[in-house]
PDB file of N, CA and C in Angstrom:
ATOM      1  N   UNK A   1       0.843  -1.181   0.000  1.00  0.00           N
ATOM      2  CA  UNK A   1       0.000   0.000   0.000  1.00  0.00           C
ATOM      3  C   UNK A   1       0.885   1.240   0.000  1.00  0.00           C
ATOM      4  N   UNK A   2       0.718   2.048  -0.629  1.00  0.00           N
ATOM      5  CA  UNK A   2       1.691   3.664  -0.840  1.00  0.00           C
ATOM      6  C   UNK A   2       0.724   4.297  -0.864  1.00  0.00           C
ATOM      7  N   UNK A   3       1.149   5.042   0.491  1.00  0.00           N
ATOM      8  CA  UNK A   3       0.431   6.151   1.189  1.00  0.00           C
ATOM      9  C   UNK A   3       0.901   7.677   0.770  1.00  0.00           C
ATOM     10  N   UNK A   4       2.101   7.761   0.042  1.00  0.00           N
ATOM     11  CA  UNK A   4       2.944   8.456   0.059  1.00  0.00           C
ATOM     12  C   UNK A   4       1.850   9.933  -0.463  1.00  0.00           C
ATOM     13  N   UNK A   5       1.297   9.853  -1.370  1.00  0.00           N
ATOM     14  CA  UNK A   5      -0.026  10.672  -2.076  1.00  0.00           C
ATOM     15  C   UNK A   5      -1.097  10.890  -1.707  1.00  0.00           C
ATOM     16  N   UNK A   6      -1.569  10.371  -0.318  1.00  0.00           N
ATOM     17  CA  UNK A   6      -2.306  10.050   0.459  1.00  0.00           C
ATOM     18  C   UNK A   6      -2.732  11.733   0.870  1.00  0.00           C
ATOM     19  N   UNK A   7      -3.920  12.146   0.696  1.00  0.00           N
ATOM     20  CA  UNK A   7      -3.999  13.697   1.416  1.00  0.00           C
ATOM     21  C   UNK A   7      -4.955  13.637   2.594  1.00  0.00           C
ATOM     22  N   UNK A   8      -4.691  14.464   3.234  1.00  0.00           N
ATOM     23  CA  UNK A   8      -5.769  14.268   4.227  1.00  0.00           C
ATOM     24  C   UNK A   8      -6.532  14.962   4.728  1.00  0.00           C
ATOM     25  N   UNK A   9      -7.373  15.778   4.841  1.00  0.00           N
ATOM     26  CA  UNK A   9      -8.392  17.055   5.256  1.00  0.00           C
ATOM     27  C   UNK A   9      -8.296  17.274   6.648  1.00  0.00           C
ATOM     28  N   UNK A  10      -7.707  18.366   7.103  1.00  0.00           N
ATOM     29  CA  UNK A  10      -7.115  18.373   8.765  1.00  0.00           C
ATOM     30  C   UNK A  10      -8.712  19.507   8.977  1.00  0.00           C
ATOM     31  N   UNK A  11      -9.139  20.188   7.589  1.00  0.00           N
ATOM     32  CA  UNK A  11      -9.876  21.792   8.224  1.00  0.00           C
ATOM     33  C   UNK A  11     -11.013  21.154   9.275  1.00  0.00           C
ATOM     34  N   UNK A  12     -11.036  19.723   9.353  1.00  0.00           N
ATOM     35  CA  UNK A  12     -12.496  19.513  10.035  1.00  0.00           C
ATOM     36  C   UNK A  12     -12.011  19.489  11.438  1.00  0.00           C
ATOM     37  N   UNK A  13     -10.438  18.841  11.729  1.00  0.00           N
ATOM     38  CA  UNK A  13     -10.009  19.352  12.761  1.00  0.00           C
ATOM     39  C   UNK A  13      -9.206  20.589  13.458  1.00  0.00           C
ATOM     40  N   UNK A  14      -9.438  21.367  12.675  1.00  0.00           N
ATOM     41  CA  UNK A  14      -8.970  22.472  12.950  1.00  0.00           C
ATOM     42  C   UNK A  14     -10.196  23.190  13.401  1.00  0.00           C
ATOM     43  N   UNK A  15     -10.573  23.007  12.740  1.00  0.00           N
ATOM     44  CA  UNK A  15     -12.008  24.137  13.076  1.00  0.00           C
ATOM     45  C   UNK A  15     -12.588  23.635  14.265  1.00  0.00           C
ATOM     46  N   UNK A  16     -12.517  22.431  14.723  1.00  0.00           N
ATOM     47  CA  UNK A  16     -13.320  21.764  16.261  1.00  0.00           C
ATOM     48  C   UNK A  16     -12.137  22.224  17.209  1.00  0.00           C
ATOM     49  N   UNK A  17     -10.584  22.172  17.341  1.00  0.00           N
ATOM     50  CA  UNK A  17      -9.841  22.601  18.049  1.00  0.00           C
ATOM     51  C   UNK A  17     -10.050  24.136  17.830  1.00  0.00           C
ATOM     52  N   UNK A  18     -10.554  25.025  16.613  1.00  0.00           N
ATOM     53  CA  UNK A  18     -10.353  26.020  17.264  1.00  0.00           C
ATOM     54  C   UNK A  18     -12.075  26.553  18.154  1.00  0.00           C
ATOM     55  N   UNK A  19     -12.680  25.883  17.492  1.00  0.00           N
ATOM     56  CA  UNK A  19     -14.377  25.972  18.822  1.00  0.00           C
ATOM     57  C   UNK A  19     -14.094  25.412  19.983  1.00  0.00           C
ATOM     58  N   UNK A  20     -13.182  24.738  20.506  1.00  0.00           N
ATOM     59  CA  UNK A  20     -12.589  24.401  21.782  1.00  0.00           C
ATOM     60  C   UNK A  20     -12.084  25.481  22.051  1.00  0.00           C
ATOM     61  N   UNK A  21     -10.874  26.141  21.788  1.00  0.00           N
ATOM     62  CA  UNK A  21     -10.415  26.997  21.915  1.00  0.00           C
ATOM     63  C   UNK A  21     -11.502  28.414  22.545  1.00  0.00           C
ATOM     64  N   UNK A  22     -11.795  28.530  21.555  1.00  0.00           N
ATOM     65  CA  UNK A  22     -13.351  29.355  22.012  1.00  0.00           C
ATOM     66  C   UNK A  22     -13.575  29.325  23.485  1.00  0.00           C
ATOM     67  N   UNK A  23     -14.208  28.127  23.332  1.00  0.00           N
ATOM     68  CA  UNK A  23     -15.104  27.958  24.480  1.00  0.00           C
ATOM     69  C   UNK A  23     -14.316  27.717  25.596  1.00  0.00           C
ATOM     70  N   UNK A  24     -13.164  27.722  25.839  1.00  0.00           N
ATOM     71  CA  UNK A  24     -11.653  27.451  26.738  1.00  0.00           C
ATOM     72  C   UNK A  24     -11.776  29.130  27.301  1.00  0.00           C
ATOM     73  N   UNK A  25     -11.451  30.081  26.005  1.00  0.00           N
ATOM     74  CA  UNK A  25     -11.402  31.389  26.392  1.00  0.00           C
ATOM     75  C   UNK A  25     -12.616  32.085  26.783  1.00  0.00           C
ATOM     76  N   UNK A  26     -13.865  31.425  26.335  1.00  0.00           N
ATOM     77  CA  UNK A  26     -15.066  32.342  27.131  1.00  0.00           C
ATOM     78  C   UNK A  26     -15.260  31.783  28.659  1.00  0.00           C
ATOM     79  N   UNK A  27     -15.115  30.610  28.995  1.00  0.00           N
ATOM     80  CA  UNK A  27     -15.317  30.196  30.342  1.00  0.00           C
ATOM     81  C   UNK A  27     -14.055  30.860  31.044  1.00  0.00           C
ATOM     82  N   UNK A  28     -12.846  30.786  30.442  1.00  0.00           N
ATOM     83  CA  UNK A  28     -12.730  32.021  31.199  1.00  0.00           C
ATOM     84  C   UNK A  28     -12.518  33.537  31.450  1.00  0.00           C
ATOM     85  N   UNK A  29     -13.173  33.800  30.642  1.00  0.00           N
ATOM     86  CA  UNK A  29     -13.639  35.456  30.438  1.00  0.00           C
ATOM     87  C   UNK A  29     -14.945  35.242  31.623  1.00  0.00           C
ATOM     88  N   UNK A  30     -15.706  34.247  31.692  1.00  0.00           N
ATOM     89  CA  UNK A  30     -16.519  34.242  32.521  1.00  0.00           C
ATOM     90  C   UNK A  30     -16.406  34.135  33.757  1.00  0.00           C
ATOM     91  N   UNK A  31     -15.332  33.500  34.061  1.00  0.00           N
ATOM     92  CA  UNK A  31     -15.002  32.875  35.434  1.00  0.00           C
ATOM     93  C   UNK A  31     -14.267  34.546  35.930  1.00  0.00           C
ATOM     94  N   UNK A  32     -13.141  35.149  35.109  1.00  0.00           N
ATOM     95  CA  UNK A  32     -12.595  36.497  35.627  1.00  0.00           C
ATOM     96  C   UNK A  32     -14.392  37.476  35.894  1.00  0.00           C
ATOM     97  N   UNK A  33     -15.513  37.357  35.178  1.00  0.00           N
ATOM     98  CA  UNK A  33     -16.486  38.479  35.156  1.00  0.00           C
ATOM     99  C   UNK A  33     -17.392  37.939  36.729  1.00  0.00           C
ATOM    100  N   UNK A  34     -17.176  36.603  36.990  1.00  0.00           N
ATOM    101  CA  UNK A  34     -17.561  36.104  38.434  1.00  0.00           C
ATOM    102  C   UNK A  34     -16.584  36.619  39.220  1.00  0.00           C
ATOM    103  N   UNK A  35     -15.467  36.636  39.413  1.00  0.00           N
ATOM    104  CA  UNK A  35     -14.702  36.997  40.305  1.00  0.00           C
ATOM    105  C   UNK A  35     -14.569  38.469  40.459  1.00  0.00           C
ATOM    106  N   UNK A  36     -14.389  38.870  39.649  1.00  0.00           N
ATOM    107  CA  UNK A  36     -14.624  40.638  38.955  1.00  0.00           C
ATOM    108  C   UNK A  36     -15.301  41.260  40.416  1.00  0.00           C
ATOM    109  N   UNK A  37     -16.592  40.755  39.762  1.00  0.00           N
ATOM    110  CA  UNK A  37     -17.981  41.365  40.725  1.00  0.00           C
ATOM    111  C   UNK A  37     -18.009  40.718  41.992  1.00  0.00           C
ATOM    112  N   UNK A  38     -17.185  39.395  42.338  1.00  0.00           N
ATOM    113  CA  UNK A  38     -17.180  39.293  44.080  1.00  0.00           C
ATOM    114  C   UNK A  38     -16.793  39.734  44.468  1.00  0.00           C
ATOM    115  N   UNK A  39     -15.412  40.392  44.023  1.00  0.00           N
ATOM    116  CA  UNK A  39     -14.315  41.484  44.600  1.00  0.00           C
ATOM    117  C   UNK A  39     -14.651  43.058  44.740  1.00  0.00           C
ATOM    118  N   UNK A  40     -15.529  43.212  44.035  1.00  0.00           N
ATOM    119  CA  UNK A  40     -16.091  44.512  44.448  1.00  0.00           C
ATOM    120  C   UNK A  40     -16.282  44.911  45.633  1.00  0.00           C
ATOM    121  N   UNK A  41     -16.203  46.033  46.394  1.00  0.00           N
ATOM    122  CA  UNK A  41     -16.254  46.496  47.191  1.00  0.00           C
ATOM    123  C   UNK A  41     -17.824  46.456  47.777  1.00  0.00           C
ATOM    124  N   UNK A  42     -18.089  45.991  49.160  1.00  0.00           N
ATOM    125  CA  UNK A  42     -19.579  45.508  49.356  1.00  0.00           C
ATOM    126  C   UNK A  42     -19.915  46.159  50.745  1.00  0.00           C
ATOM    127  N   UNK A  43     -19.529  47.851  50.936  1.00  0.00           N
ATOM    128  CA  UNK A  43     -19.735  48.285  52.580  1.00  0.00           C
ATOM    129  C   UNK A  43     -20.967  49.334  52.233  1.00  0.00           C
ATOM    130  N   UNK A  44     -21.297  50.352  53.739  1.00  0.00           N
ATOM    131  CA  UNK A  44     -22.269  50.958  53.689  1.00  0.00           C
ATOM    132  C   UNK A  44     -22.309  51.897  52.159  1.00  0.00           C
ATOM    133  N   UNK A  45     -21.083  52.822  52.508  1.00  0.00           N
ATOM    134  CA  UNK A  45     -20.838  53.949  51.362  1.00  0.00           C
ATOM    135  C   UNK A  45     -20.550  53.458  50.222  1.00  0.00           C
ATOM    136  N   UNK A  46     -19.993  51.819  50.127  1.00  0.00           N
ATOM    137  CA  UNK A  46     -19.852  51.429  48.690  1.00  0.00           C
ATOM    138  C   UNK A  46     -20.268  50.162  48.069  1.00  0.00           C
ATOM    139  N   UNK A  47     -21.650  50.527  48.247  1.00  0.00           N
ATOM    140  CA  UNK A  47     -22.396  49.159  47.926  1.00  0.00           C
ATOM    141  C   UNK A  47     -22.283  48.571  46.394  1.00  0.00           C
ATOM    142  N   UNK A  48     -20.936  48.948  46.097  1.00  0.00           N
ATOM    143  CA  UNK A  48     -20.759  48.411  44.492  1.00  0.00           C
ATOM    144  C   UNK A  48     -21.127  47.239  44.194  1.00  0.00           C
ATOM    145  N   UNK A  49     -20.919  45.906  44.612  1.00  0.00           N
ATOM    146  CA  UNK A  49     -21.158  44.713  44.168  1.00  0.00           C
ATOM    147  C   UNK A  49     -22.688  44.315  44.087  1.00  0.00           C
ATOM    148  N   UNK A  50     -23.508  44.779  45.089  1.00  0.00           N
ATOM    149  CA  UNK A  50     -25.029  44.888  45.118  1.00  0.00           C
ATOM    150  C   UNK A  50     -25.603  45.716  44.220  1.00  0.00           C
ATOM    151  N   UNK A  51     -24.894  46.725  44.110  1.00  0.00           N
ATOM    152  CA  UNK A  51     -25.147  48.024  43.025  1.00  0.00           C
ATOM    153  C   UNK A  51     -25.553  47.068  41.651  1.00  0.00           C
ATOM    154  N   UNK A  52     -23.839  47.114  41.465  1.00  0.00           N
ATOM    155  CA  UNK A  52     -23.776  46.141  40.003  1.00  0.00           C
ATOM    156  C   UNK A  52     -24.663  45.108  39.658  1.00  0.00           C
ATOM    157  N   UNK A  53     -24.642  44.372  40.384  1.00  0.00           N
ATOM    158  CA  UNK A  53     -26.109  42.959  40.368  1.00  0.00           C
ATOM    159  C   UNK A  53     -27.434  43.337  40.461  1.00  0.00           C
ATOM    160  N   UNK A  54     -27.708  44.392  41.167  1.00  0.00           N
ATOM    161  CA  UNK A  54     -29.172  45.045  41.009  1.00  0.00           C
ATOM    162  C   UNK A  54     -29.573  45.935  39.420  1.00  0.00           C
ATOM    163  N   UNK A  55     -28.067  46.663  39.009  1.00  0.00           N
ATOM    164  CA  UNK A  55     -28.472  47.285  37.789  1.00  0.00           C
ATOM    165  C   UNK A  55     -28.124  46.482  36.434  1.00  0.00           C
ATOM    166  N   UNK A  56     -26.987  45.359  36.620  1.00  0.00           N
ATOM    167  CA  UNK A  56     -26.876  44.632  35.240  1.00  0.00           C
ATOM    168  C   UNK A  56     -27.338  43.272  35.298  1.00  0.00           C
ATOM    169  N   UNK A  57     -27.638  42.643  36.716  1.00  0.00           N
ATOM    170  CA  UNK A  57     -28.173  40.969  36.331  1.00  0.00           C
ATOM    171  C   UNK A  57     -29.797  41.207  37.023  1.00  0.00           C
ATOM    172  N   UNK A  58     -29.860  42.233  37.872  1.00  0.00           N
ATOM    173  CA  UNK A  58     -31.709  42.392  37.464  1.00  0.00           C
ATOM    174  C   UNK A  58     -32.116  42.936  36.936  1.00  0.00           C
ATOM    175  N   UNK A  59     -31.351  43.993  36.125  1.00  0.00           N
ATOM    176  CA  UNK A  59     -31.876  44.953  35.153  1.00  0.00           C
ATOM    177  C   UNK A  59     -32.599  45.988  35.890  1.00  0.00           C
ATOM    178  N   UNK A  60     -32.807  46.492  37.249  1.00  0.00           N
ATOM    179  CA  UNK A  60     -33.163  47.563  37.417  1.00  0.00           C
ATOM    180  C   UNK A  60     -32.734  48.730  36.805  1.00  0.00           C
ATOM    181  N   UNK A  61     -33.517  49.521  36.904  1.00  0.00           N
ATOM    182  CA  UNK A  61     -33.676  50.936  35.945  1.00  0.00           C
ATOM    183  C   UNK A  61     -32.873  51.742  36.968  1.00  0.00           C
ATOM    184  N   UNK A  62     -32.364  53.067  36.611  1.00  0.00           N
ATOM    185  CA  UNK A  62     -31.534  54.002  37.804  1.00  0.00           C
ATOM    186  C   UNK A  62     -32.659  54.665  38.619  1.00  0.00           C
ATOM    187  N   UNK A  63     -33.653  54.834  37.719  1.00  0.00           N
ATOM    188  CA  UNK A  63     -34.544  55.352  39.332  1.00  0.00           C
ATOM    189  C   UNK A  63     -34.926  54.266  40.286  1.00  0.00           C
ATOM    190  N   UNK A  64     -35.030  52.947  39.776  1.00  0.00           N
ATOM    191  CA  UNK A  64     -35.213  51.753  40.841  1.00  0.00           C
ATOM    192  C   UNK A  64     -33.992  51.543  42.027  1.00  0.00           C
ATOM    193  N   UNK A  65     -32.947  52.226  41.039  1.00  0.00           N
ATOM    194  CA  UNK A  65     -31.916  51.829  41.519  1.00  0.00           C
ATOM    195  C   UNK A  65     -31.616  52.776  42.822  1.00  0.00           C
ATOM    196  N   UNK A  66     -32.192  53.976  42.515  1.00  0.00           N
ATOM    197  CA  UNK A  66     -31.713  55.623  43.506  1.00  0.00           C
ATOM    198  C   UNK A  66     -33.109  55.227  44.450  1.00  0.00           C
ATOM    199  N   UNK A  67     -34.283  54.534  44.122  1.00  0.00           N
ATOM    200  CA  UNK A  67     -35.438  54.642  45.243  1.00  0.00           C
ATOM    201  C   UNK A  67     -34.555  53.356  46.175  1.00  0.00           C
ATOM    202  N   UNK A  68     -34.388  52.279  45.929  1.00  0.00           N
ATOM    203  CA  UNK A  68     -33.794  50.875  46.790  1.00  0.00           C
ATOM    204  C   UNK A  68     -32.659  51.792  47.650  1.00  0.00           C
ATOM    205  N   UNK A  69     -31.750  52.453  47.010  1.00  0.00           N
ATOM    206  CA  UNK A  69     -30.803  52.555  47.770  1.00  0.00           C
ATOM    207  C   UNK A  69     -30.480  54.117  48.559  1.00  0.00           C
ATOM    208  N   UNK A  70     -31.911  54.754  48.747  1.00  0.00           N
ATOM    209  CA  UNK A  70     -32.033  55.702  49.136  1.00  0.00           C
ATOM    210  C   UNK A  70     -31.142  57.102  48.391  1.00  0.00           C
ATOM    211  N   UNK A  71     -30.839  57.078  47.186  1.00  0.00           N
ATOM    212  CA  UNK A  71     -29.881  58.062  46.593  1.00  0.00           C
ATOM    213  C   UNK A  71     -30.961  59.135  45.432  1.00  0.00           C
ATOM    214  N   UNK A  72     -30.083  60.205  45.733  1.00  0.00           N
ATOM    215  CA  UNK A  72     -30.956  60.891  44.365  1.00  0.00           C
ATOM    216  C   UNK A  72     -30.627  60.216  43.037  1.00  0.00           C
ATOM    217  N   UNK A  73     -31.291  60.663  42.028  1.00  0.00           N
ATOM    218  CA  UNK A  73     -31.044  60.141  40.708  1.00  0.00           C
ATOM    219  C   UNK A  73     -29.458  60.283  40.248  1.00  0.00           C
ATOM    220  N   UNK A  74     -29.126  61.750  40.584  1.00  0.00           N
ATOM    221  CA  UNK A  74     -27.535  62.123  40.370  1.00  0.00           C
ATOM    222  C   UNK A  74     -26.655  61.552  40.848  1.00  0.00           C
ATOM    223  N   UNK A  75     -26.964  61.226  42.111  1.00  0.00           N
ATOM    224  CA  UNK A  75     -26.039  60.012  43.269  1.00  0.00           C
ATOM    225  C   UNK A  75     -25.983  58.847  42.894  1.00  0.00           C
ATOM    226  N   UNK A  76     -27.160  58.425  41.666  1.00  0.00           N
ATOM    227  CA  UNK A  76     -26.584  57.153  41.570  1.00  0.00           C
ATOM    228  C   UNK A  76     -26.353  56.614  40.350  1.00  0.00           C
ATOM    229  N   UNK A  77     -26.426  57.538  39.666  1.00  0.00           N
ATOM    230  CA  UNK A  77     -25.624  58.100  38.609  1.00  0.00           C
ATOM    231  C   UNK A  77     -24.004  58.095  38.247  1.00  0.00           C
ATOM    232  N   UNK A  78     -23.400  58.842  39.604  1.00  0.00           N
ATOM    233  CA  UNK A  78     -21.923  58.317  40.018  1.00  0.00           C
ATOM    234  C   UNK A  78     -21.732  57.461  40.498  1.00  0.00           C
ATOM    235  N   UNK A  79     -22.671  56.760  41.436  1.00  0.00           N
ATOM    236  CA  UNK A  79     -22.188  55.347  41.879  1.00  0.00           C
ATOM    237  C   UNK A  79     -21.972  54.823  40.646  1.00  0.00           C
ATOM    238  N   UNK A  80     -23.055  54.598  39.836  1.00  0.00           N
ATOM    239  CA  UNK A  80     -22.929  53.328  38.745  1.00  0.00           C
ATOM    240  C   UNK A  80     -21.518  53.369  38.210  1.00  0.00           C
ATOM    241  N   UNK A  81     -21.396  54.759  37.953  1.00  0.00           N
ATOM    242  CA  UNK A  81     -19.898  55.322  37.152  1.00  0.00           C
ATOM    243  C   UNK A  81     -18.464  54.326  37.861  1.00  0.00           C
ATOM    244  N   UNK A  82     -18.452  54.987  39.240  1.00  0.00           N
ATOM    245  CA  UNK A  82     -17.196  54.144  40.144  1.00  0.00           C
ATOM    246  C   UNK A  82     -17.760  53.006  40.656  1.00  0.00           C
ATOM    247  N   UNK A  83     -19.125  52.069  40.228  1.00  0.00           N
ATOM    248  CA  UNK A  83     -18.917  51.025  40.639  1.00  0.00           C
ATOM    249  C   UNK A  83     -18.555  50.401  39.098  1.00  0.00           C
ATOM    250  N   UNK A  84     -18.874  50.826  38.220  1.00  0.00           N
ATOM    251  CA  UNK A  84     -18.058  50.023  36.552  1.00  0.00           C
ATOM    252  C   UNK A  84     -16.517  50.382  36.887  1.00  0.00           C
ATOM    253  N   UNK A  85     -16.161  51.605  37.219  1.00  0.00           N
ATOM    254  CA  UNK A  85     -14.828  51.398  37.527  1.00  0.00           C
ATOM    255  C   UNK A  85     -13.793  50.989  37.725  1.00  0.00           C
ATOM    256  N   UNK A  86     -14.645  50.135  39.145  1.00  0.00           N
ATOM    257  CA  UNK A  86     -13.858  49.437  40.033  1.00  0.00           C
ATOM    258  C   UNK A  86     -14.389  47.651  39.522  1.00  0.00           C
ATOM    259  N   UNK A  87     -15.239  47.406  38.635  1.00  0.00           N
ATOM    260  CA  UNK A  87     -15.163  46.241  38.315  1.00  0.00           C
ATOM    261  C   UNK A  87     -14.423  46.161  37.238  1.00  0.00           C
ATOM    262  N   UNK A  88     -14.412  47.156  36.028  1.00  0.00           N
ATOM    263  CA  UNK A  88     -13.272  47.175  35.181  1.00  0.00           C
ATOM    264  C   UNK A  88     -11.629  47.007  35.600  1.00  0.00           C
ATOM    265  N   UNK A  89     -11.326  47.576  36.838  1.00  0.00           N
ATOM    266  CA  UNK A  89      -9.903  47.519  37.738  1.00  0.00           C
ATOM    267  C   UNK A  89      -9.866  45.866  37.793  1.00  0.00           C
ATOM    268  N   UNK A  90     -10.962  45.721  38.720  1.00  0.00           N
ATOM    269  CA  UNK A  90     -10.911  43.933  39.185  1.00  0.00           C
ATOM    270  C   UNK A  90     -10.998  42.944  38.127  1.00  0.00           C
ATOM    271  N   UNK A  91     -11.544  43.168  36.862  1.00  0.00           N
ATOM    272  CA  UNK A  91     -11.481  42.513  35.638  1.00  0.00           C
ATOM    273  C   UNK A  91     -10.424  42.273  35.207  1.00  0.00           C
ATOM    274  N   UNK A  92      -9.512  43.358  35.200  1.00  0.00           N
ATOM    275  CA  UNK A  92      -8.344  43.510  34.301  1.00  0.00           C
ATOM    276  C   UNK A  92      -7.385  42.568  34.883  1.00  0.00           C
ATOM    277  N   UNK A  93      -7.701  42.746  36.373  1.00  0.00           N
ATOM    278  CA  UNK A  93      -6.388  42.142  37.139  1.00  0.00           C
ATOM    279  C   UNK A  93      -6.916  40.666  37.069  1.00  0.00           C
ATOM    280  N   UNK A  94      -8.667  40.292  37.913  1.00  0.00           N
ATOM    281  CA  UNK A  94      -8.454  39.047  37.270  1.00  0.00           C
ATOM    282  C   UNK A  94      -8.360  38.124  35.848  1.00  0.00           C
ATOM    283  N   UNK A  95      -8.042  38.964  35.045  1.00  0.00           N
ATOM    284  CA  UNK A  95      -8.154  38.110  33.781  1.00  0.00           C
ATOM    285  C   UNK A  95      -6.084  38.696  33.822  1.00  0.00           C
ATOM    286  N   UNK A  96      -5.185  38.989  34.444  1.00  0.00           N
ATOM    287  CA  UNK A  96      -4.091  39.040  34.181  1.00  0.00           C
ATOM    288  C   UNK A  96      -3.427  37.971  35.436  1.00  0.00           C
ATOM    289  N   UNK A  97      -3.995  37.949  36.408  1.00  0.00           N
ATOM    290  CA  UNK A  97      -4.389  36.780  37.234  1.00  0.00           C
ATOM    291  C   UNK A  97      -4.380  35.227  36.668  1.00  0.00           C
ATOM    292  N   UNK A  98      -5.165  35.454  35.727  1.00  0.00           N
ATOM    293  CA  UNK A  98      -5.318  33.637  34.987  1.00  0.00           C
ATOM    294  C   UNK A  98      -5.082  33.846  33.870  1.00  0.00           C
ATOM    295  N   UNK A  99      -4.139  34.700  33.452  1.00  0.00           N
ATOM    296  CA  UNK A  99      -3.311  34.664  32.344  1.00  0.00           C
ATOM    297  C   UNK A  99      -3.972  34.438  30.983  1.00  0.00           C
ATOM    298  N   UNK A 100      -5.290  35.391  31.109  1.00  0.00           N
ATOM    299  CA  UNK A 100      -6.149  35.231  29.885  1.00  0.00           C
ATOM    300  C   UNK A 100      -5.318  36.322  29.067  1.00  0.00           C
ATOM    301  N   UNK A 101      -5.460  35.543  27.882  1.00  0.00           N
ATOM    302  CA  UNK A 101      -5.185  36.299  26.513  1.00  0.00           C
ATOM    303  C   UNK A 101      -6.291  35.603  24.820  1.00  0.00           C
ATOM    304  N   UNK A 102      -6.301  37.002  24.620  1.00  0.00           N
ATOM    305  CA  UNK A 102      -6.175  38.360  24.769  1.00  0.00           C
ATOM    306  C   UNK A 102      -7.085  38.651  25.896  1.00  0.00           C
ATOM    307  N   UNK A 103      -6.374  40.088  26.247  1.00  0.00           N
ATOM    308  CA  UNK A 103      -7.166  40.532  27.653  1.00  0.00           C
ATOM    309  C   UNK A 103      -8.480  41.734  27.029  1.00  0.00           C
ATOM    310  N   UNK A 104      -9.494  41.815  27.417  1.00  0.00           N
ATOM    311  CA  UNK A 104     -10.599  42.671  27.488  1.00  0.00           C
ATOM    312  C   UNK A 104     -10.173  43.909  28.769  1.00  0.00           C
ATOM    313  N   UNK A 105      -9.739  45.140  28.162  1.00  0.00           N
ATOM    314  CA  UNK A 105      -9.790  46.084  28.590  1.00  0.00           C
ATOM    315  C   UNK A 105     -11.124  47.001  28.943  1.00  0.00           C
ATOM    316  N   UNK A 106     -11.793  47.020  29.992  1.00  0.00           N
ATOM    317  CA  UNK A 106     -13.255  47.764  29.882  1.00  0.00           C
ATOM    318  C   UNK A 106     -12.904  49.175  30.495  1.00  0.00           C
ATOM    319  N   UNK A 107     -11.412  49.749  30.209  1.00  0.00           N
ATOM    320  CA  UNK A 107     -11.618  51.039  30.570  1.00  0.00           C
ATOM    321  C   UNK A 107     -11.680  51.922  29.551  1.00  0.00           C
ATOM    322  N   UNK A 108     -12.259  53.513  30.276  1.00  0.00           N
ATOM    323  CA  UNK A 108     -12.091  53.917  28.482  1.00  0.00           C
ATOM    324  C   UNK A 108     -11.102  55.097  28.841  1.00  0.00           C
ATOM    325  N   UNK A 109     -10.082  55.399  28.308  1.00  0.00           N
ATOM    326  CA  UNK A 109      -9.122  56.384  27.704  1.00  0.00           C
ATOM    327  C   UNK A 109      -9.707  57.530  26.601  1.00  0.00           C
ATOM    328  N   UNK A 110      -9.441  58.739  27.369  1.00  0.00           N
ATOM    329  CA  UNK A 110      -9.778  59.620  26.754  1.00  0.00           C
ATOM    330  C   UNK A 110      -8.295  60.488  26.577  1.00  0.00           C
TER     331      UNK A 110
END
């Protein structure tokens, strides 16, 4: 038997190693966006981590958000601001932490 001419179609495995790949790097993009938001800061004056989970995983609105947490509309307005902040800080580090690459930068540079 001469194999020597023999070709072989690798794209079907390439393309499943690279959807592994994928899904390697979103679990952990996910696992840094869990840790992210535990590390947030969780005291009286900086109820960021409750903040964050009340306005992006229940979807409260900012006036839901300023009536729950006793703030004017403007007050919580800046919270939201320095609590993305400070989860963008904790993002960065945990995804440089577990040595994700490429890294998702969520700050913005002006």
């Amino acid at each position: 038997m001469d194999v020597k001419n023999t070709k072989v179609d690798t794209s079907l495995n390439t393309d499943l190693a690279n959807q592994y790949v994928e899904i390697f790097y979103s679990q952990k993009i996910v696992s840094c966006v869990a840790d992210a938001l535990n590390n947030c800061t969780q005291t009286t004056g900086k109820p960021y981590k409750k903040f964050l989970i009340d306005r992006y995983l229940h979807l409260l609105n900012m006036e839901d958000i300023a009536i729950k947490y006793s703030f004017s509309r403007s007050t919580a307005t800046r919270m939201d601001n320095k609590a993305l902040l400070e989860f963008a800080d904790k993002f960065l580090f945990s995804q440089l932490m577990n040595q994700v690459s490429p890294v998702i930068d969520l700050h913005v540079y002006q």
